[in-house]
Protein backbone atom coordinates (compact mmCIF):
# COMPACT_ATOMS: atom_id res chain seq x y z
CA UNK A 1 41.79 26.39 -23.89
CA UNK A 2 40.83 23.89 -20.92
CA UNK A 3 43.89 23.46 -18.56
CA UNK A 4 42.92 19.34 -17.50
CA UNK A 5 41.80 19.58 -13.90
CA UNK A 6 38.52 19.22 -11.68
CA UNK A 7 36.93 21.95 -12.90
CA UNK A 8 35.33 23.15 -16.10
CA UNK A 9 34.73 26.65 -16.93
CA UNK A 10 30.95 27.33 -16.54
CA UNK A 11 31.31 30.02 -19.53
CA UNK A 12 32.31 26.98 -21.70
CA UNK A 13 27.97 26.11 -21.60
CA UNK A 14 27.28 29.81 -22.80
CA UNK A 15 28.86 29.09 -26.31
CA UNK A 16 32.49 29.14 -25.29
CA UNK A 17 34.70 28.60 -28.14
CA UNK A 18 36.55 25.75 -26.51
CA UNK A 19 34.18 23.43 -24.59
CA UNK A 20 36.42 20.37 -24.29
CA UNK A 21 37.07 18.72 -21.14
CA UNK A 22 40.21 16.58 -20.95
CA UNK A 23 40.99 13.40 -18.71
CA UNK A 24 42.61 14.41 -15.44
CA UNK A 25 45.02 10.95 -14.96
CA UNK A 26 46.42 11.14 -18.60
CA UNK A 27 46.77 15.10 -17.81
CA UNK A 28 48.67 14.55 -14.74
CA UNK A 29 51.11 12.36 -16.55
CA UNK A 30 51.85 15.18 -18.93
CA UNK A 31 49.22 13.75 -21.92
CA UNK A 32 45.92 15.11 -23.25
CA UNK A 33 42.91 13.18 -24.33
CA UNK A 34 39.57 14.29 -24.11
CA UNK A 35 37.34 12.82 -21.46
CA UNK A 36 34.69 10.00 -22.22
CA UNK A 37 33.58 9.70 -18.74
CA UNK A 38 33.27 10.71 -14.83
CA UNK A 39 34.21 8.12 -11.79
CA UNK A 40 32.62 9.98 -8.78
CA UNK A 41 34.28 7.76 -6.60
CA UNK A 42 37.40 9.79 -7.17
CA UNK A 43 35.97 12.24 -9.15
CA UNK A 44 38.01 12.80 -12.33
CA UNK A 45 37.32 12.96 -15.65
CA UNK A 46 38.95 9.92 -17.72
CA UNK A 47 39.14 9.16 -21.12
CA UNK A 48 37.70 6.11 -23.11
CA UNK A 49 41.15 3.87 -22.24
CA UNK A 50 41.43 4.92 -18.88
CA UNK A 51 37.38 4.54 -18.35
CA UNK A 52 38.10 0.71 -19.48
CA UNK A 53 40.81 0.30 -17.93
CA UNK A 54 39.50 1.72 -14.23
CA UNK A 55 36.42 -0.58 -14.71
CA UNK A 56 38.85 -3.99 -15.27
CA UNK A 57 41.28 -2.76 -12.31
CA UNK A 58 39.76 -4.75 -8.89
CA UNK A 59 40.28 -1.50 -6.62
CA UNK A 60 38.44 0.32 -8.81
CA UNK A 61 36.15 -2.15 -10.79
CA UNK A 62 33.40 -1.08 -7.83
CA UNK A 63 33.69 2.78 -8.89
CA UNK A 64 30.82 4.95 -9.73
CA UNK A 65 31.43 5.27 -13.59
CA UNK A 66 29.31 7.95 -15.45
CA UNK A 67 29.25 8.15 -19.25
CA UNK A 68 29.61 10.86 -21.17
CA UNK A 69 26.65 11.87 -21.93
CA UNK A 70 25.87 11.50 -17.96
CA UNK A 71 28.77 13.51 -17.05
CA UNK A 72 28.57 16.74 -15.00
CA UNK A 73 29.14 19.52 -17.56
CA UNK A 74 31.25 21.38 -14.38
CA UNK A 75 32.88 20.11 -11.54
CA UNK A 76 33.86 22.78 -9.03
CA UNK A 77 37.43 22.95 -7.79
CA UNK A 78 36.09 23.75 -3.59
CA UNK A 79 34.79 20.67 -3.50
CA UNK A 80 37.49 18.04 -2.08
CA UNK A 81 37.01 14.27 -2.62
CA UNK A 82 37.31 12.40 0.96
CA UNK A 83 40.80 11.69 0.22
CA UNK A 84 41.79 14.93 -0.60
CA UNK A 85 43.00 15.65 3.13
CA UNK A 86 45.93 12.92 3.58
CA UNK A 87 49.02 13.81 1.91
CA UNK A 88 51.23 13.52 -1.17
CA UNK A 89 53.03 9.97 -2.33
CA UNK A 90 56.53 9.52 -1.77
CA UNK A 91 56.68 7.92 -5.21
CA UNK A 92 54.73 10.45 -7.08
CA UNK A 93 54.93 13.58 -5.51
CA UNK A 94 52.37 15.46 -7.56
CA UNK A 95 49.85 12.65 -6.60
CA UNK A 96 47.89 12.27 -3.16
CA UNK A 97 47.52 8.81 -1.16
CA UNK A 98 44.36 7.31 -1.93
CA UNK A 99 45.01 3.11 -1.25
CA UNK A 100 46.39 1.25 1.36
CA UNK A 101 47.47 -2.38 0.15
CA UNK A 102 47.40 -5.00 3.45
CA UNK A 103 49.71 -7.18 1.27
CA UNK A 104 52.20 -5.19 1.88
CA UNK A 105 51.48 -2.50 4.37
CA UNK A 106 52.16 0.56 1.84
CA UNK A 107 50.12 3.31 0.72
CA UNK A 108 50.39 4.64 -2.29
CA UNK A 109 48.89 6.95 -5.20
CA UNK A 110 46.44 5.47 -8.04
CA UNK A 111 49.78 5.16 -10.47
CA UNK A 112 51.36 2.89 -7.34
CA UNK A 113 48.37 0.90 -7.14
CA UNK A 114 48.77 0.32 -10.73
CA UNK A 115 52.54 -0.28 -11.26
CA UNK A 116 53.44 -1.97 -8.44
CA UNK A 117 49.92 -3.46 -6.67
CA UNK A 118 48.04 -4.68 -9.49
CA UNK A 119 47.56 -7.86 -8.30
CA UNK A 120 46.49 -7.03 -4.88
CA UNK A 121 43.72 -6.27 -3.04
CA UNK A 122 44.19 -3.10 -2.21
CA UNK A 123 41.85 -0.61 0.16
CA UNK A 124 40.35 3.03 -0.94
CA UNK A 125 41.03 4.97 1.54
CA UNK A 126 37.87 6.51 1.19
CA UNK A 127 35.59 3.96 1.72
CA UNK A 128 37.65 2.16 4.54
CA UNK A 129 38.98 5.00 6.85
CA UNK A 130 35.92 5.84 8.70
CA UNK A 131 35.13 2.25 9.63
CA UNK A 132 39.08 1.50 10.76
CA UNK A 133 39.36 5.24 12.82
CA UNK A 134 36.14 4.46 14.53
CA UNK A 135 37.51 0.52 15.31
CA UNK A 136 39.15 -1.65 17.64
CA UNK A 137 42.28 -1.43 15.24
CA UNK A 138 42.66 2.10 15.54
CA UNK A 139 41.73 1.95 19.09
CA UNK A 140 44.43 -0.28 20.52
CA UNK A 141 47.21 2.31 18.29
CA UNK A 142 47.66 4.13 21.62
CA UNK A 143 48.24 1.87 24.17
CA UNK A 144 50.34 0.38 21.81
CA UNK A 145 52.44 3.37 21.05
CA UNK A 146 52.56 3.99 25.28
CA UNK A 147 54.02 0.31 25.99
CA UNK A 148 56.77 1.28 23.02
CA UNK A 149 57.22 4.59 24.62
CA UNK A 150 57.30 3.08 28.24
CA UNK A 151 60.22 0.43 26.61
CA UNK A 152 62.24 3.19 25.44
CA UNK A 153 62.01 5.50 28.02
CA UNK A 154 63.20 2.29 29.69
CA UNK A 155 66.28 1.64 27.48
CA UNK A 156 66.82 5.77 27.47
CA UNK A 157 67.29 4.75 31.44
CA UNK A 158 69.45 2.12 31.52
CA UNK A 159 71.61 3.93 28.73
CA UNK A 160 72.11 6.66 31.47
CA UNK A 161 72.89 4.19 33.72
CA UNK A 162 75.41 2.59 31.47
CA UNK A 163 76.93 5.96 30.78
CA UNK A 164 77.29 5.94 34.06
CA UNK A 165 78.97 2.76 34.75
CA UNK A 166 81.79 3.42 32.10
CA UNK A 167 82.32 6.46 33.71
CA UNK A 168 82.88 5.11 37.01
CA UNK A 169 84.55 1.65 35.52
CA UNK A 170 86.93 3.98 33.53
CA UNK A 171 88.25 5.88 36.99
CA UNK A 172 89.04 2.73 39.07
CA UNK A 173 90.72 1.20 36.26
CA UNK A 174 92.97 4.03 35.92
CA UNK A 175 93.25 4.55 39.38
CA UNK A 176 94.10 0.75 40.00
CA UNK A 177 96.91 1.39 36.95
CA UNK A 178 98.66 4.42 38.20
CA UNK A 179 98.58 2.46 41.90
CA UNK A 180 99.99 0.13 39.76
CA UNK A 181 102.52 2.16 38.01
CA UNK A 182 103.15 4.06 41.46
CA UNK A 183 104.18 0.57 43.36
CA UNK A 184 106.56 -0.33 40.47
CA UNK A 185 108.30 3.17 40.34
CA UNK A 186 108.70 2.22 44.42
CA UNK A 187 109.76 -0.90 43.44
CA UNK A 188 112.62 0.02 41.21
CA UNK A 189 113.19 3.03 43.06
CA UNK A 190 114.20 0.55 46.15
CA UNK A 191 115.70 -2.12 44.05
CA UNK A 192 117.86 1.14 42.55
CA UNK A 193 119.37 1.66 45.81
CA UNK A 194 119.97 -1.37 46.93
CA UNK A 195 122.43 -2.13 43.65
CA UNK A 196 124.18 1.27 44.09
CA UNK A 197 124.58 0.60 48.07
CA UNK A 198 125.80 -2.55 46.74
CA UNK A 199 128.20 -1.31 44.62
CA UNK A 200 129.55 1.93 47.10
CA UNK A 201 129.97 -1.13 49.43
CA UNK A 202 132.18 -2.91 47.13
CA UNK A 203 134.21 -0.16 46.42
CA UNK A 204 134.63 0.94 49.64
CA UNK A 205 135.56 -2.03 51.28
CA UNK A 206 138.07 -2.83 48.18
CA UNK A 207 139.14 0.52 48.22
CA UNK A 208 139.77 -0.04 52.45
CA UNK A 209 141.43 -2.87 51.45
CA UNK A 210 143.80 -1.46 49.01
CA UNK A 211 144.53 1.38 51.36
CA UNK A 212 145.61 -0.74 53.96
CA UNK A 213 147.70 -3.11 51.69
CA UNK A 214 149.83 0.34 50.64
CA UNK A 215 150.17 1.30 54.00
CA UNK A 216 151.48 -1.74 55.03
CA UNK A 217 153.72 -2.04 52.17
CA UNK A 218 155.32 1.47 52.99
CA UNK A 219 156.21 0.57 56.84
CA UNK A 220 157.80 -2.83 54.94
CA UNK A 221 159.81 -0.45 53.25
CA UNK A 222 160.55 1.72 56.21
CA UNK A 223 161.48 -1.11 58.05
CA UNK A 224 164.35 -1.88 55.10
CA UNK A 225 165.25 1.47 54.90
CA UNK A 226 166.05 1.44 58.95
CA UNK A 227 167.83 -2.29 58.78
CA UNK A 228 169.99 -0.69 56.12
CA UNK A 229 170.98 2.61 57.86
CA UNK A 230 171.99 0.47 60.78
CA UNK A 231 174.20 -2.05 59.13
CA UNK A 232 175.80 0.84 57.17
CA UNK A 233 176.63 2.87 59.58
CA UNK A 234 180.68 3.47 60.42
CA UNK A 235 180.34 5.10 63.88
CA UNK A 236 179.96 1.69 65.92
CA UNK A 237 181.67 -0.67 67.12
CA UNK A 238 181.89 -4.61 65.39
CA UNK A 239 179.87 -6.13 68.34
CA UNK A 240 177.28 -3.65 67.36
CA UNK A 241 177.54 -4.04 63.94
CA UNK A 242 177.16 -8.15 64.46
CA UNK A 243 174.21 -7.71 66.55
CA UNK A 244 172.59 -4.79 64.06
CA UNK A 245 172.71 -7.43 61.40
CA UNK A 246 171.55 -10.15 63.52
CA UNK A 247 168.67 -8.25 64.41
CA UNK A 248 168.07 -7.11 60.88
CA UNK A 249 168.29 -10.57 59.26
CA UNK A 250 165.22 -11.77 61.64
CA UNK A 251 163.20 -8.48 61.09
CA UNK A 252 163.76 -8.73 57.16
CA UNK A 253 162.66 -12.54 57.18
CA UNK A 254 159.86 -11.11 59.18
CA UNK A 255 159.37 -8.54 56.02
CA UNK A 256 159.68 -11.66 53.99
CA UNK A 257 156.85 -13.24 55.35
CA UNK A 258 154.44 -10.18 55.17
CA UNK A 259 155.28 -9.81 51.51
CA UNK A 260 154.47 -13.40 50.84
CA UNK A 261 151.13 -12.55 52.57
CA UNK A 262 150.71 -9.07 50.80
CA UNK A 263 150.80 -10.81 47.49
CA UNK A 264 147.36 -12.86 48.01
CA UNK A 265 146.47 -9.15 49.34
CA UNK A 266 147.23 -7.82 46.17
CA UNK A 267 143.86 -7.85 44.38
CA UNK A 268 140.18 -6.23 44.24
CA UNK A 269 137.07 -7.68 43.41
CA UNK A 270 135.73 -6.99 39.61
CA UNK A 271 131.62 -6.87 39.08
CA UNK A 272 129.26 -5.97 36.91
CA UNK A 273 125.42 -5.18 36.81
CA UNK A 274 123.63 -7.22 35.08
CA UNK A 275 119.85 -6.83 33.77
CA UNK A 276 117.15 -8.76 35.56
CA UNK A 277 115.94 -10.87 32.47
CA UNK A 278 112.44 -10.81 33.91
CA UNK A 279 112.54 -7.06 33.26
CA UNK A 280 114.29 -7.14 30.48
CA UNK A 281 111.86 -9.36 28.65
CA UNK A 282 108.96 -7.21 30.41
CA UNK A 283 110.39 -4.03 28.69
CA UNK A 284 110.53 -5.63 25.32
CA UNK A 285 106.83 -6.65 25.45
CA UNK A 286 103.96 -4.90 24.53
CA UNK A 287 102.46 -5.79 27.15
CA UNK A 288 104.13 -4.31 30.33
CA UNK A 289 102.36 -3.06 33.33
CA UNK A 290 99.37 -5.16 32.46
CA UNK A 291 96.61 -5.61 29.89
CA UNK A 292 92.88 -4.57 29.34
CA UNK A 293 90.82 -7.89 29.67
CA UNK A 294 87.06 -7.76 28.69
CA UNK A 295 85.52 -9.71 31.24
CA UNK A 296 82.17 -9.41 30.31
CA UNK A 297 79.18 -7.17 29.81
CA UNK A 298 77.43 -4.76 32.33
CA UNK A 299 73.93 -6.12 32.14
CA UNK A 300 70.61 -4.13 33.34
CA UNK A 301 67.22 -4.99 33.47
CA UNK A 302 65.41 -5.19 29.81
CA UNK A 303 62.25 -2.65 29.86
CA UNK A 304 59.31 -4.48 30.01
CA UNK A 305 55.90 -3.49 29.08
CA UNK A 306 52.56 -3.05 31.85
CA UNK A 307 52.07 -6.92 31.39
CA UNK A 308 48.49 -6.75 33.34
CA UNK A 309 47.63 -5.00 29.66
CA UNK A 310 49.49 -7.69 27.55
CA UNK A 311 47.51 -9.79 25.73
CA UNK A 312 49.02 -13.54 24.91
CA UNK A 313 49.40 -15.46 22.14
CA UNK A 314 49.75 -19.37 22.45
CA UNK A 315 52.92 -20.74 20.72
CA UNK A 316 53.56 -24.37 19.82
CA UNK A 317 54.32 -26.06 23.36
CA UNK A 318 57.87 -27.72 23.92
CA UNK A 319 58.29 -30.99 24.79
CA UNK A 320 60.76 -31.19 27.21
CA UNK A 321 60.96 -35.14 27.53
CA UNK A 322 64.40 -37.15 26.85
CA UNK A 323 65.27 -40.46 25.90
CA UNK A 324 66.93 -40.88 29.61
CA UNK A 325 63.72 -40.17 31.51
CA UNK A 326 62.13 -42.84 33.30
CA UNK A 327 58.84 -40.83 34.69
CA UNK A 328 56.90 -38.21 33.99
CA UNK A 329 58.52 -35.15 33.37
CA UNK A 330 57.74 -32.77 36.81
CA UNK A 331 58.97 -29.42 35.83
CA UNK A 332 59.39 -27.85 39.46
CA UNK A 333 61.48 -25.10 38.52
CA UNK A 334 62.36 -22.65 35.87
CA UNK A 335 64.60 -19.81 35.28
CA UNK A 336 65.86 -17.06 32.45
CA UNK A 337 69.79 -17.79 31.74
CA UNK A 338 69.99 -15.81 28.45
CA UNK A 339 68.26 -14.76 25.81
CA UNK A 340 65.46 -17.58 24.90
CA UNK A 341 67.23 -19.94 27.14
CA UNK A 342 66.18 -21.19 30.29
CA UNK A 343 66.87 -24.08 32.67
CA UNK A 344 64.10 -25.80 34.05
CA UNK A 345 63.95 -28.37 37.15
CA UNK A 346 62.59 -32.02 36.13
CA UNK A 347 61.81 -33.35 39.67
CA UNK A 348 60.89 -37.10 38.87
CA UNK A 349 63.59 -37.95 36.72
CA UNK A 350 66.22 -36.03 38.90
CA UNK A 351 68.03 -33.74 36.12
CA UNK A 352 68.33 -30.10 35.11
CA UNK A 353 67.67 -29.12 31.43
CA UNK A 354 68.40 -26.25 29.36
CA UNK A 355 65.79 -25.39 26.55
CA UNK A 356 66.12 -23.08 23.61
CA UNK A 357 62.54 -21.51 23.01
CA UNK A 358 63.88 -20.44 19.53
CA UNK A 359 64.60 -23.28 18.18
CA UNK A 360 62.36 -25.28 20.32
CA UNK A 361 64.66 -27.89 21.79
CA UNK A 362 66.38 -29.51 24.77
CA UNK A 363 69.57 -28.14 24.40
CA UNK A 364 71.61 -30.37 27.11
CA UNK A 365 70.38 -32.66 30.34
CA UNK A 366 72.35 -32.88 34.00
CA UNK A 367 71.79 -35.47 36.20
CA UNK A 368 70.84 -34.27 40.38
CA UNK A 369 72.06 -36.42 42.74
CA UNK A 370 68.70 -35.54 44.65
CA UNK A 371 65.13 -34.59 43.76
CA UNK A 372 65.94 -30.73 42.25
CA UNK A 373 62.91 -28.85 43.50
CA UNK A 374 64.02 -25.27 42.45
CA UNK A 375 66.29 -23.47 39.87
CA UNK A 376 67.41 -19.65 39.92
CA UNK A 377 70.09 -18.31 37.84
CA UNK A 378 73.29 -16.95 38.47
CA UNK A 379 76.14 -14.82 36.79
CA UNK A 380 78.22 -15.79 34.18
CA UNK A 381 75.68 -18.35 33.02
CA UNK A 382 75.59 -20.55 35.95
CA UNK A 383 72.68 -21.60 38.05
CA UNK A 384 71.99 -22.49 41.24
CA UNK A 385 69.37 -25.63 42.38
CA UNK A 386 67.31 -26.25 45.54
CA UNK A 387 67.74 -29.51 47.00
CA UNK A 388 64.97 -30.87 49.87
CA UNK A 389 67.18 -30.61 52.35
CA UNK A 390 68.73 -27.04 51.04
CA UNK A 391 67.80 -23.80 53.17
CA UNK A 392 68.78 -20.83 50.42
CA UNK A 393 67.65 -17.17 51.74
CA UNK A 394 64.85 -15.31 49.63
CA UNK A 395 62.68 -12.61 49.23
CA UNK A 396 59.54 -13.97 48.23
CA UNK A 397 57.94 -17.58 48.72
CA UNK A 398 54.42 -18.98 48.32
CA UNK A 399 52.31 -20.67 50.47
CA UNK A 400 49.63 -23.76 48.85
CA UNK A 401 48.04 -24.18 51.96
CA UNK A 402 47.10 -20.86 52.97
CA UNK A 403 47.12 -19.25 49.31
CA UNK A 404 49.61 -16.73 49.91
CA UNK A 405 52.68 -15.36 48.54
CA UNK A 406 54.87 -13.92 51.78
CA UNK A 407 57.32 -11.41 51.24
CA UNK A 408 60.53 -12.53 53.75
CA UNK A 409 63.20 -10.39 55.08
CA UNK A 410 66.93 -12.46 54.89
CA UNK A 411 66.55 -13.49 58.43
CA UNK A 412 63.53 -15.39 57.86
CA UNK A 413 60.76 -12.57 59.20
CA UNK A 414 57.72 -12.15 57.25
CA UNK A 415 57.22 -9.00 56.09
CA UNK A 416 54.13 -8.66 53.79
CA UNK A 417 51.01 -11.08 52.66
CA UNK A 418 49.54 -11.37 48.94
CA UNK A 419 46.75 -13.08 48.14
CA UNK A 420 43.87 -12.83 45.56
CA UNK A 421 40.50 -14.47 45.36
CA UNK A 422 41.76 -16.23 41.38
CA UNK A 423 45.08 -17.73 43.55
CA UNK A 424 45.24 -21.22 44.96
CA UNK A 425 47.64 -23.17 45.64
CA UNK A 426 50.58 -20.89 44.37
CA UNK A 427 53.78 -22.64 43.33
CA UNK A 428 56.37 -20.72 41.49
CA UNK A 429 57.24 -16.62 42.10
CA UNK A 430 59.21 -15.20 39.72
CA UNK A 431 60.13 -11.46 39.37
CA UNK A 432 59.78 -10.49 35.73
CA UNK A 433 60.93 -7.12 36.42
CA UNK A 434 61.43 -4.10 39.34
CA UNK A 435 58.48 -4.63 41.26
CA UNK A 436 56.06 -7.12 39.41
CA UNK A 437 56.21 -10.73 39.64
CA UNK A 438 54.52 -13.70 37.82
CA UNK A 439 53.01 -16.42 40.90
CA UNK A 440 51.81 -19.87 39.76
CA UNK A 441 48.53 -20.67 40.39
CA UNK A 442 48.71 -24.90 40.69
CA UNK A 443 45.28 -25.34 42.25
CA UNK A 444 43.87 -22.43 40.15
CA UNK A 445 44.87 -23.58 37.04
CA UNK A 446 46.05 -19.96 35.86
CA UNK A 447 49.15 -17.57 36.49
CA UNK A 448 49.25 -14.70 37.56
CA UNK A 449 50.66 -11.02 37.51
CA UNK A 450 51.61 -9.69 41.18
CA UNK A 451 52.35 -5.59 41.62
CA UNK A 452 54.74 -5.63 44.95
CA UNK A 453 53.91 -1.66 45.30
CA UNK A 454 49.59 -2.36 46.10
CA UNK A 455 49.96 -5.75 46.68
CA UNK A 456 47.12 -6.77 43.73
CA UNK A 457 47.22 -9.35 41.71
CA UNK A 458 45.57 -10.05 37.93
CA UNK A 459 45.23 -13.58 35.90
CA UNK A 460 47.30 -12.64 32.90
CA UNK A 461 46.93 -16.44 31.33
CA UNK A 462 44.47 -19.17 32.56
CA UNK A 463 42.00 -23.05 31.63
CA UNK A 464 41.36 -20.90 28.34
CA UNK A 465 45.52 -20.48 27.45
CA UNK A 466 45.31 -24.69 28.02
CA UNK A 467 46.80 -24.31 31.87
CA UNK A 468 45.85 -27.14 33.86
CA UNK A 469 48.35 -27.43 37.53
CA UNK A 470 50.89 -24.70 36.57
CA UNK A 471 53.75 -25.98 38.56
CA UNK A 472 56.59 -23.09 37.21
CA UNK A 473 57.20 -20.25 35.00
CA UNK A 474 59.73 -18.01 33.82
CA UNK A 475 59.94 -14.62 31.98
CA UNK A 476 61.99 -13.83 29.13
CA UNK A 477 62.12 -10.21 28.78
CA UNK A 478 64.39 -10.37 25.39
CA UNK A 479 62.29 -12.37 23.38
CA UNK A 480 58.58 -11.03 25.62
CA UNK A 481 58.07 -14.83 26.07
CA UNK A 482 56.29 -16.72 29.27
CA UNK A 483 57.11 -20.32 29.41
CA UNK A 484 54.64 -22.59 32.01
CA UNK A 485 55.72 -26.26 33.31
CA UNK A 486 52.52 -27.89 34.58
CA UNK A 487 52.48 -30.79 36.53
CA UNK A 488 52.88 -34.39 35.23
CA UNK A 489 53.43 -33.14 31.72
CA UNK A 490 55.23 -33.25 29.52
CA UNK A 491 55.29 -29.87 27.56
CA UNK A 492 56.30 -26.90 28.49
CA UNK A 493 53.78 -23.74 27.71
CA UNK A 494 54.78 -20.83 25.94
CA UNK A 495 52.92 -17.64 25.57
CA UNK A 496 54.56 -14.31 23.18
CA UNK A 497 53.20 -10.57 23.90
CA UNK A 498 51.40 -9.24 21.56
CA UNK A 499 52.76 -5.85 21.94
């Protein structure tokens, strides 16, 4: 009996009992019928339905279609069909991948192509593969895959780094706590002693007090006792006896007197501690010692791809005009703020703007009380603008008349010259990231991409990208987006990697 596959037993023409061939797709999906036909485009054997059906299907409709009385009697099993060499469909794992659908980027088995792509045009692998692998397509897979892998190893980087920084972050918080901690256990430690010196003070100088009063009390009473003995005493004479009591009358109002005085003596001072509310409330908080305050986020440089092998798309531009401009918008300076957001200059009408390149629109407007010339951003979202008669220190600043971009130390000294045949009249410098910088070409008409390490320079965007007097430009490295100002328009430019 003939198992269904792509073969056929070459006994089976020397008068084999069983000489039936069966159709290989019904066979794979556990039925038999007995094949009317041969496609030697995927070489199978199909039945009479299936032979209608692959000649109505549009990737197939194209397909080599033998009859059967034109079908090969044996097919051998060594021979594999072109696609016999990619691999088995995730859907149907008994079945190889044979079509790619561009629809919806999937490839798939001839029972996907059916169920779930009939409507598409889809490709056969077979008869497409050879032009794609030997194609620009194909070709630019590589340097595609090496900018991704140049990202990540980017992001790999900074996550180091950030590992880093909570590392470090974590110690001189705690450190700054136990300080903390430390100077309050001082604190109380001091403020302890001072309340018990206070109270041995009280009670020593009460307890003085009342040791005196009883001492003074019990000479009072000696004194009695002695006035007493004298007037009572039978061995003198009546003059004596008259001046004994004389004597003892004054001493005894004398006693008088001190007991009148002992009585306001005749006390000690009560006290209590009582709690410091402040601390009281502080130990009845959950909040004592301090809190944890997120004050924001620590923020490294976004990997950016080699942008000298970028290639640029031209977006929509962005008009950056507002009812409350008199003039011709002069967009002198730009900068990155956030994510898609950037602040621009507008030197004729004397105002800072914020634009959101995502959803395309002037987000807010600041009047300058002078002509703004410049714009660089600062933390927390803040931003910092050149005035004519500012002086701010910088690294890098171009030159229009002599073509040049100088490097500058802070104290004003020049420390390197670029230049490039393709740059005149540079404008705006603008690091994109560590060590490559984007330099307006105004007189040039293009901008372009400056290495600081060999000092070369290459026109990444030009008259054919619709520059004409690129006055600024700024680098998004979130979104991979350039936006140009140009001079006396109104627009901005805006150019997205293809990468």
């Amino acid at each position: 009996m003939e198992v269904p596959g792509k073969k056929r037993d070459p006994g089976l023409d020397k008068g084999s009992a069983d000489s039936t061939v069966y159709c290989q797709p019904c066979g794979e999906g556990g039925k038999r019928a007995v094949a009317q036909g041969f496609c030697q485009t995927c070489e199978e054997y199909i039945c009479a339905p299936c032979f209608g059906y692959h000649k109505r299907l549009k990737m197939s409709r194209n397909h080599i279609l033998l009859s059967k009385d034109k079908m090969p009697s044996f097919f051998p099993t060594t021979k594999q069909s072109a696609i016999a060499d990619t691999e088995y469909c995730k859907d149907h794992p008994k079945e190889m991948i044979k079509f790619y659908c561009p629809t919806h980027g999937y490839l798939g088995c001839g029972d996907c192509a059916v169920l779930d792509h009939r409507s598409c045009k889809v490709d056969y692998i077979a008869d497409v593969a050879k032009e794609f692998v030997i194609g620009n397509e194909f070709r630019e897979l590589e340097p595609s895959i090496k900018r991704a892998e140049d990202i990540l190893s980017g992001f790999i980087s900074n996550v180091k780094e950030l590992f880093g920084d909570v590392k470090n972050q974590s110690k001189v918080e705690i450190d700054k706590l136990r300080k903390f901690r430390a100077e309050i256990n001082t604190y109380l430690d001091r403020r302890e002693k001072e309340l018990l010196d206070n109270i041995e003070k009280v009670k020593t100088e009460d307890e003085n007090a009342l040791t005196a009063l009883k001492t003074d009390c019990e000479l009072m009473k000696t004194g009695l006792e002695a006035i007493r003995t004298e007037l009572t005493s039978g061995d003198v004479s009546m003059n004596q006896q008259y001046v004994a009591a004389r004597r003892g009358r004054k001493e005894l109002r004398g006693i008088h007197d001190e007991m009148k005085k002992t009585a306001g003596r005749m006390k000690a001072r009560r006290y209590r501690f009582t709690k410091d509310a402040d601390t009281e409330r502080l130990l009845g908080t959950y909040m004592g010692l301090g809190t944890l305050d997120v004050l924001g986020e620590f923020q490294k440089n976004i990997p950016v791809p080699d942008l000298s092998t970028v290639t640029w798309k031209n977006e929509a531009d962005i008009n950056v005009r507002t009812p409350e401009d008199q003039k011709p918008c002069f967009i002198s300076g730009l900068a990155l703020l956030s994510p898609g957001l950037f602040i621009l200059t507008d030197f004729s009408n004397n105002c800072a703007k914020l634009v959101d390149v995502t959803t395309r629109n002037i987000t807010s407007r600041i009047e300058i009380p002078d002509w703004p010339w410049d714009v660089c951003a600062l933390p927390d979202n803040q931003a910092a603008v050149t005035l004519p008669a500012s002086t701010l220190p910088t690294l890098y600043v171009s030159d229009s008349t002599t073509h040049t971009v100088l490097q500058l130390s802070l104290d004003g000294k020049a420390l390197r010259e670029y230049s490039d045949k393709k740059l005149e009249g540079p404008k705006s410098v603008v690091e994109v990231c560590p060590g490559q910088l984007i330099v307006c070409g105004k007189g040039s008409d293009n901008v372009m991409l400056m290495t600081e390490k060999d000092g070369k320079m290459a026109e990444i965007l030009g008259r054919k990208d619709g520059l004409s007097c690129p006055f600024s430009a700024s680098f998004c490295p979130h979104t991979r987006t350039i936006v140009v100002g140009m001079y006396g328009n109104y627009s901005l430019k805006v150019f997205s990697a293809n990468c």
